[in-house]
N, C-alpha and C. Protein backbone atom coordinates (compact mmCIF):
# COMPACT_ATOMS: atom_id res chain seq x y z
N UNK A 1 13.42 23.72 11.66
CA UNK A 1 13.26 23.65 10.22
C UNK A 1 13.37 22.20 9.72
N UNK A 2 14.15 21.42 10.29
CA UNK A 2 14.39 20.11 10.25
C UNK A 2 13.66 19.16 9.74
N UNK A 3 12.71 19.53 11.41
CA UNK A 3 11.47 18.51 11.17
C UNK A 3 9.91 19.06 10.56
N UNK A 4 9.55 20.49 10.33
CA UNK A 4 9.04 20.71 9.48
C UNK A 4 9.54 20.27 7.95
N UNK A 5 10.45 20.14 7.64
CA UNK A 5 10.46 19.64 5.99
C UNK A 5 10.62 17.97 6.40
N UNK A 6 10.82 17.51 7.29
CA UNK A 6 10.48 15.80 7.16
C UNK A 6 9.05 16.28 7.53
N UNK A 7 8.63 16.71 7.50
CA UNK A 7 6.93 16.68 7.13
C UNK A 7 6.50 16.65 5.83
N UNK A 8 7.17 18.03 5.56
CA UNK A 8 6.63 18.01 3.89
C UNK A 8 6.89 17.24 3.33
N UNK A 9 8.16 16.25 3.45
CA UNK A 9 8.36 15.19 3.13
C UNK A 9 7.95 13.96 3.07
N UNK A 10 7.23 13.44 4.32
CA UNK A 10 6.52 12.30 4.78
C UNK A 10 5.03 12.97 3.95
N UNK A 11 4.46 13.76 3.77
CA UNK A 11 3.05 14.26 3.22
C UNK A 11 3.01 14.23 1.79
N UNK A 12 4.74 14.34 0.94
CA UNK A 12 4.13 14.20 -0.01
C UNK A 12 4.73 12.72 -0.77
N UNK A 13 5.09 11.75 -0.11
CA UNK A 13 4.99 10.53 0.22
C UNK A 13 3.45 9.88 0.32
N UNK A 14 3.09 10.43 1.29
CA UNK A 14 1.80 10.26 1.33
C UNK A 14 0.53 9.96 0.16
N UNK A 15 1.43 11.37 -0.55
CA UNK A 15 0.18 11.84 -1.33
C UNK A 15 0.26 10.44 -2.53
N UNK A 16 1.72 10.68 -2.63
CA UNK A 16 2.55 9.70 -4.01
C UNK A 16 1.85 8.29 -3.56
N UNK A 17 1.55 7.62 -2.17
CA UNK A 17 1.13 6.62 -2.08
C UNK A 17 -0.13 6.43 -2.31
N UNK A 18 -1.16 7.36 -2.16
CA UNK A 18 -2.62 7.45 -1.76
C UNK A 18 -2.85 7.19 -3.81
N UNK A 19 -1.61 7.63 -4.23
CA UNK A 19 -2.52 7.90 -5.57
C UNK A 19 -2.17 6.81 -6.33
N UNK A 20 -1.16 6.00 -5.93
CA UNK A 20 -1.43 4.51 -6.49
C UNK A 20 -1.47 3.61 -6.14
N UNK A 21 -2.25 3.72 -4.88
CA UNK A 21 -3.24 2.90 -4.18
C UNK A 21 -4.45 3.25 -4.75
N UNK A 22 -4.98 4.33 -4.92
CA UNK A 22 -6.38 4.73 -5.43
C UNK A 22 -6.42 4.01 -6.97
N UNK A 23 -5.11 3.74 -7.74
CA UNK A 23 -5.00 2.95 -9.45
C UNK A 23 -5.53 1.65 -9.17
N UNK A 24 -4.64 1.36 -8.11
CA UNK A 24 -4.69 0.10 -7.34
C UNK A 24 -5.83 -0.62 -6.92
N UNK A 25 -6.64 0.64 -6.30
CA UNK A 25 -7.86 -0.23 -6.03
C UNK A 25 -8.98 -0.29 -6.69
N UNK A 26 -8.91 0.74 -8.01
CA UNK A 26 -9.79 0.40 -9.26
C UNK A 26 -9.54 -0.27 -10.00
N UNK A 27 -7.92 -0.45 -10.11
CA UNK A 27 -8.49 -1.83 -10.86
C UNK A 27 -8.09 -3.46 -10.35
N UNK A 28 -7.97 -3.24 -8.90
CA UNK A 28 -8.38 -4.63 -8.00
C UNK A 28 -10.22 -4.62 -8.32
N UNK A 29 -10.42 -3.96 -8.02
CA UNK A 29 -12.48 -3.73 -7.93
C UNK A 29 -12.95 -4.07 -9.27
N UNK A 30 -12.36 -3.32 -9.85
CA UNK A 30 -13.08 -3.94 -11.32
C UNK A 30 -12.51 -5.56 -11.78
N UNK A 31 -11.65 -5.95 -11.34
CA UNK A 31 -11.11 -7.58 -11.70
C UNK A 31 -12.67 -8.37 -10.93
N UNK A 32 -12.72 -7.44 -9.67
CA UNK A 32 -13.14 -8.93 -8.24
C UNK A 32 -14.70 -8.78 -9.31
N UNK A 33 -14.96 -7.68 -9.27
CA UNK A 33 -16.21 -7.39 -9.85
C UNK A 33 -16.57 -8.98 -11.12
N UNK A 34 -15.67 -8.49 -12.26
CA UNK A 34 -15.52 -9.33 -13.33
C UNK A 34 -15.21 -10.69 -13.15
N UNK A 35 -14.41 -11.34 -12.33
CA UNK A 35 -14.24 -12.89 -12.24
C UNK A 35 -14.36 -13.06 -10.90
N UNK A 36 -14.76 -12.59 -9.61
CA UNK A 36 -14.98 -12.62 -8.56
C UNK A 36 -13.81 -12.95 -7.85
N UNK A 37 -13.70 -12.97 -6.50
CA UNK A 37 -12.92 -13.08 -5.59
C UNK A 37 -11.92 -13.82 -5.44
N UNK A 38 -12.11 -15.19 -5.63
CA UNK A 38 -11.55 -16.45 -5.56
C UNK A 38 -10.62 -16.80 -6.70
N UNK A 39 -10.83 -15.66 -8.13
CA UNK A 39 -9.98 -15.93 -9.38
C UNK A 39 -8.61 -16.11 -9.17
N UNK A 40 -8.00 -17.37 -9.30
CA UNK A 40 -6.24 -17.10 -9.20
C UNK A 40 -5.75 -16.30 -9.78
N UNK A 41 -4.62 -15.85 -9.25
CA UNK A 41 -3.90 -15.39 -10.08
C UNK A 41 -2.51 -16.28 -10.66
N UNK A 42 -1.76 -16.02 -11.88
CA UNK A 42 -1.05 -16.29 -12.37
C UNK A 42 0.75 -15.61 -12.38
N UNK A 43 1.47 -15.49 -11.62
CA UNK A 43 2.03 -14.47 -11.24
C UNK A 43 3.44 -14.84 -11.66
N UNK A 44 3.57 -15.95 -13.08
CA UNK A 44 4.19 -16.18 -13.80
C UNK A 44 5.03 -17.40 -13.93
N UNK A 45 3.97 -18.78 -13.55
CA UNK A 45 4.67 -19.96 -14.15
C UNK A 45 5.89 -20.15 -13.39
N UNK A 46 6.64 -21.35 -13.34
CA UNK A 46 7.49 -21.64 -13.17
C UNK A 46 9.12 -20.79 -12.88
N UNK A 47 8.99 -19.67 -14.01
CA UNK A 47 9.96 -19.28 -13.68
C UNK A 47 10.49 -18.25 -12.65
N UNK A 48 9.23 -18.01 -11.77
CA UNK A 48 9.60 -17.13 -10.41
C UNK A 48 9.18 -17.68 -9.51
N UNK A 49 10.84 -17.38 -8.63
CA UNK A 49 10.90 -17.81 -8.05
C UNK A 49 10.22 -17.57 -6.59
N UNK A 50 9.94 -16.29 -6.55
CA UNK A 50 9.38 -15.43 -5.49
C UNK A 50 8.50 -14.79 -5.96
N UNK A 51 7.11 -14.92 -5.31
CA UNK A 51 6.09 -14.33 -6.26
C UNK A 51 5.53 -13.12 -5.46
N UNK A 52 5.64 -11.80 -6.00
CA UNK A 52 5.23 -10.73 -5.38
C UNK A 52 6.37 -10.44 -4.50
N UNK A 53 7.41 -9.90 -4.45
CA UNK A 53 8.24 -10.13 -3.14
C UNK A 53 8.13 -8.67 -2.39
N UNK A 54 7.94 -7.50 -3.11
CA UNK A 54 7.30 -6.75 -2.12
C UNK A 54 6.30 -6.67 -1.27
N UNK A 55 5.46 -6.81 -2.09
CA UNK A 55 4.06 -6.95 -1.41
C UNK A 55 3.86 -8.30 -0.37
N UNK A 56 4.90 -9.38 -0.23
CA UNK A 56 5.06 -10.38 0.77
C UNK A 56 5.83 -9.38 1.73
N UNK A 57 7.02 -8.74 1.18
CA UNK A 57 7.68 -8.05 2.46
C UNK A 57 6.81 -7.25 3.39
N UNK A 58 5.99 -6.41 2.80
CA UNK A 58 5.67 -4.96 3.56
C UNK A 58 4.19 -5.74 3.99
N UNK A 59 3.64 -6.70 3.69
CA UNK A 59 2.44 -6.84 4.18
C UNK A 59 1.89 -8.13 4.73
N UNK A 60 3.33 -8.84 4.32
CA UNK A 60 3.05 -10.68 4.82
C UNK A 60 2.16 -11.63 4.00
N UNK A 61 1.81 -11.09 3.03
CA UNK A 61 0.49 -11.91 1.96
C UNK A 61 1.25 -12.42 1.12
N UNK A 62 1.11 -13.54 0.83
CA UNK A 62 0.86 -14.38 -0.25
C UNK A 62 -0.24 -14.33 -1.49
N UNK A 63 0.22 -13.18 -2.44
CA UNK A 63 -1.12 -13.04 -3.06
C UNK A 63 -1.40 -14.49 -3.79
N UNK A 64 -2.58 -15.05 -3.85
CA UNK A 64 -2.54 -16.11 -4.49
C UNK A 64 -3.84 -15.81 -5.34
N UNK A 65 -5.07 -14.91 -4.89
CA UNK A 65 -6.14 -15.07 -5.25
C UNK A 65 -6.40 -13.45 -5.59
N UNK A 66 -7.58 -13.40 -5.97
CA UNK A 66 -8.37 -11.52 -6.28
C UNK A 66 -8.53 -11.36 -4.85
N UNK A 67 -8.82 -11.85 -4.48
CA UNK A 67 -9.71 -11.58 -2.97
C UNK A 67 -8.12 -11.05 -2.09
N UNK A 68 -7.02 -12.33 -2.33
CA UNK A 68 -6.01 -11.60 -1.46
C UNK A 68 -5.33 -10.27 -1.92
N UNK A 69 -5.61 -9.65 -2.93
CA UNK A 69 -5.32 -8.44 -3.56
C UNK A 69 -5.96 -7.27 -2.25
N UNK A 70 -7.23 -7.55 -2.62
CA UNK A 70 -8.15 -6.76 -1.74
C UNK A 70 -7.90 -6.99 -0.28
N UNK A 71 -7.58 -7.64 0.29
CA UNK A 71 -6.86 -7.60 1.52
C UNK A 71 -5.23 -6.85 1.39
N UNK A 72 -4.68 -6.79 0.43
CA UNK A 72 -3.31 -6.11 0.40
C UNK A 72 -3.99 -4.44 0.55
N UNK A 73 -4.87 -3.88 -0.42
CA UNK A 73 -5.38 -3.22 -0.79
C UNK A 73 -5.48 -2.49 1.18
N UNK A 74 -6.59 -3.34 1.49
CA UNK A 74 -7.10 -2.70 2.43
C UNK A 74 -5.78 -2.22 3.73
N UNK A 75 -4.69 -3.10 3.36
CA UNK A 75 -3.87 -2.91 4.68
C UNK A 75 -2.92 -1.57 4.16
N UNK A 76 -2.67 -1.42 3.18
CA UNK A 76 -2.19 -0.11 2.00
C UNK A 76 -2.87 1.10 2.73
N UNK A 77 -4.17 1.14 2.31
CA UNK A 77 -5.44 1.92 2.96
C UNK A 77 -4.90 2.48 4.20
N UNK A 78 -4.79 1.57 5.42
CA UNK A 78 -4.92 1.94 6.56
C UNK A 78 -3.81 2.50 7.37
N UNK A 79 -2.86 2.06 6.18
CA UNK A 79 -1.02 2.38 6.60
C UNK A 79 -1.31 4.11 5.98
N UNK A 80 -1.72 4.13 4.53
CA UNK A 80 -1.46 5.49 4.44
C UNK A 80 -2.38 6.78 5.40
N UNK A 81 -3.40 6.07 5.83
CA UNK A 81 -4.24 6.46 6.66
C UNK A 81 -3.88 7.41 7.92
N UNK A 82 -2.96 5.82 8.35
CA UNK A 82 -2.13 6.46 10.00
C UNK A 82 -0.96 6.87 9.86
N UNK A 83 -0.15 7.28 8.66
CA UNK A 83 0.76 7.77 8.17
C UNK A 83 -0.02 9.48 8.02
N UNK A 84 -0.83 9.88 7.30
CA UNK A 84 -1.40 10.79 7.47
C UNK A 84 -1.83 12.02 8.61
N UNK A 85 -1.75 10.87 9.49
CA UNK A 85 -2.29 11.64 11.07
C UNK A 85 -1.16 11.86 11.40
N UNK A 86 -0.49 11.01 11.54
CA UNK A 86 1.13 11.25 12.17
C UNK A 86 1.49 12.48 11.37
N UNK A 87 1.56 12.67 10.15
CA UNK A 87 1.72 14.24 9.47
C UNK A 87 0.98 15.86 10.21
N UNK A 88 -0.28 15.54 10.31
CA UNK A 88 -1.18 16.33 10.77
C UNK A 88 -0.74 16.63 11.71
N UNK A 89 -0.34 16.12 12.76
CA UNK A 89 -0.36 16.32 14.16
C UNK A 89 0.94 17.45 14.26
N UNK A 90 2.39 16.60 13.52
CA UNK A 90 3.23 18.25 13.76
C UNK A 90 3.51 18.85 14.61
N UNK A 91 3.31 18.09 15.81
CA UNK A 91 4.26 18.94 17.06
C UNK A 91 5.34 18.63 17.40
N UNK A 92 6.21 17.37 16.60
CA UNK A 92 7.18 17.30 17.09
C UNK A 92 8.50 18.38 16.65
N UNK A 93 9.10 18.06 17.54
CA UNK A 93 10.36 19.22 17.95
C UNK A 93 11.78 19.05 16.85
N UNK A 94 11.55 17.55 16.70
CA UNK A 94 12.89 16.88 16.65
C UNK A 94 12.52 15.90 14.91
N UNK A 95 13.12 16.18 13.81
CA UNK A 95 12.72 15.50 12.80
C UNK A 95 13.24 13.90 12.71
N UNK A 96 13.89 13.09 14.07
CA UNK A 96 13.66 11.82 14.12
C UNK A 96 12.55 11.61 14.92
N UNK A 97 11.57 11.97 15.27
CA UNK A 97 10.49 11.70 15.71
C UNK A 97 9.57 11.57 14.95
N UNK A 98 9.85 11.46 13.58
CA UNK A 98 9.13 10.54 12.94
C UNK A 98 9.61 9.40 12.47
């Protein structure tokens, strides 16, 4: 029972991620669209000190530009992706095996 509900758990994680990543990447697309790729961003002047600090943690980027958005974007994508399969699959025995 364990590790069936760290399923349901990890899936609806999943879901919670897929759906603001999907906010995420409409309106990354509609920016690149409108000022193209290369537009800086502004991620607040002087007084921060750390700019983006999640999105440096979990993905190593330095957003500096539109374009590096869309590279955050795409690595988001592919995490919730193979996070997904690992759900599907469900044979494990033991709920630290995920």
């Amino acid at each position: 029972m364990a590790a069936q509900s760290s399923r349901i758990v990890l899936i609806a994680c999943c879901i919670g991620a897929a759906t603001h990543t999907g906010a995420f990447s409409h309106m990354v697309h509609h920016l690149i669209e409108k000022y193209g790729r290369r537009y800086p961003l502004d991620i607040g002047g002087l007084n921060v000190k750390v700019e983006a600090p999640i999105t440096r943690l979990v993905t190593g980027i330095k957003p500096e530009t539109l374009g590096d958005l869309d590279e955050v974007l795409e690595y988001a994508e592919e995490q919730i992706t193979q996070t997904v399969a690992v759900a599907h699959t469900g044979q494990e025995g033991n709920n630290l095996d995920f």
